[in-house]
Protein backbone atom coordinates (compact mmCIF):
# COMPACT_ATOMS: atom_id res chain seq x y z
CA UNK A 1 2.33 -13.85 -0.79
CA UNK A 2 1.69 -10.12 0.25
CA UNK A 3 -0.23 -7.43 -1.51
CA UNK A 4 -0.25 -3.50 -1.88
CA UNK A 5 -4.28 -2.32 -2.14
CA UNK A 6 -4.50 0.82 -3.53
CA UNK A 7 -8.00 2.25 -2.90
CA UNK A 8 -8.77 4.90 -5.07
CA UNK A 9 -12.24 6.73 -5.22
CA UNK A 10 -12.08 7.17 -9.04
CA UNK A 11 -10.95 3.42 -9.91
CA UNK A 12 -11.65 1.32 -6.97
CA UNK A 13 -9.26 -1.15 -5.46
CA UNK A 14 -6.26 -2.10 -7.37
CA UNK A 15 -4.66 -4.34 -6.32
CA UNK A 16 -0.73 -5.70 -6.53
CA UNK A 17 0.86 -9.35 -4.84
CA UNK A 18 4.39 -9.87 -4.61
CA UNK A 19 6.39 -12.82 -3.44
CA UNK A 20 9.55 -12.90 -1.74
CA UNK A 21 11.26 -14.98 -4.16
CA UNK A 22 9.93 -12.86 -7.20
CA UNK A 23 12.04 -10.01 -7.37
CA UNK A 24 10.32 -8.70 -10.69
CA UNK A 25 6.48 -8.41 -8.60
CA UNK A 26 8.22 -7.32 -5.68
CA UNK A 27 9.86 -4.46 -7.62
CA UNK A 28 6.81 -3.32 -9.01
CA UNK A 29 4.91 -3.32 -6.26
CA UNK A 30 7.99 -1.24 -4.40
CA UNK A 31 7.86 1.45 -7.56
CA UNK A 32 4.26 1.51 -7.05
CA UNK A 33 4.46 2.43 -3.19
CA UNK A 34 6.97 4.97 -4.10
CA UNK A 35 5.24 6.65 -7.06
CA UNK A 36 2.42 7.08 -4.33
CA UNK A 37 4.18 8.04 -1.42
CA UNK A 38 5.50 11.08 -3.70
CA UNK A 39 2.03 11.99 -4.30
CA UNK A 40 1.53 12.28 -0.26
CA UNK A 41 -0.15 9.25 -0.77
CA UNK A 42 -0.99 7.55 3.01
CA UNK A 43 0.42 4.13 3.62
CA UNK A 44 -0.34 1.70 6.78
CA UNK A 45 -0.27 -2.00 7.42
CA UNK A 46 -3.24 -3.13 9.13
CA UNK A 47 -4.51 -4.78 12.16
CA UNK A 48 -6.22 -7.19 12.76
CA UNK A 49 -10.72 -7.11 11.35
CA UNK A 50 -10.79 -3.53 12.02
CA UNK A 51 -9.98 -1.55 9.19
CA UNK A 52 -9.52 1.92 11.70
CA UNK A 53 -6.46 0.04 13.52
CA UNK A 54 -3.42 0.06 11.83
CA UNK A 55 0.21 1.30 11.63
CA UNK A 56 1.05 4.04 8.79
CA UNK A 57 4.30 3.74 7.31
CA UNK A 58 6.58 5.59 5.06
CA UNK A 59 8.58 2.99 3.74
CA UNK A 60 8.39 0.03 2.02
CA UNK A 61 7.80 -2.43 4.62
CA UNK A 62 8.37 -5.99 1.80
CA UNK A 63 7.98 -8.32 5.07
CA UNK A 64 3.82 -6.85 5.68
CA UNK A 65 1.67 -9.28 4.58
CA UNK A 66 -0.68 -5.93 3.19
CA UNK A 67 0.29 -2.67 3.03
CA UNK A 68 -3.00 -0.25 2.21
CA UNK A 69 -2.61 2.95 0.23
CA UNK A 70 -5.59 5.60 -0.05
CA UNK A 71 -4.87 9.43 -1.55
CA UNK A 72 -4.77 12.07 0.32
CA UNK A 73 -7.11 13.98 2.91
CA UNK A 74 -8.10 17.39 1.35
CA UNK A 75 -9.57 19.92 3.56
CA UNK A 76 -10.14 23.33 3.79
């Protein structure tokens, strides 16, 4: 099983799992990740216990065990 977390300061942590041999939760998690992504949405798979180590990706990676999306950085 993998999962897409999608941490969100206004709703929390949603979160989506998808197997390999389920192409329907796989699908929606892969919509999700793009709907987000368009939205310059950040992606990354983690490493490891430390949440600040990670790779950021900007595809799709169904093979990550979890993939972590959070919005945007504003500044100014």
């Amino acid at each position: 099983m993998a999962m897409l977390r999608i941490i969100d300061r206004l709703y929390g942590d949603k979160q989506l799992v998808w197997r390999a041999d389920d192409k329907e939760s796989k699908e929606k998690a892969l919509q999700e990740f793009k709907d987000r992504i368009k939205q310059g949405w950040l992606a990354f798979i983690p490493k490891g216990d430390n949440p600040k180590q990670g790779k950021q990706i900007r595809d799709f990676d169904e093979n990550a065990e979890t993939i972590v999306m959070t919005p945007p950085v504003a500044g100014g």
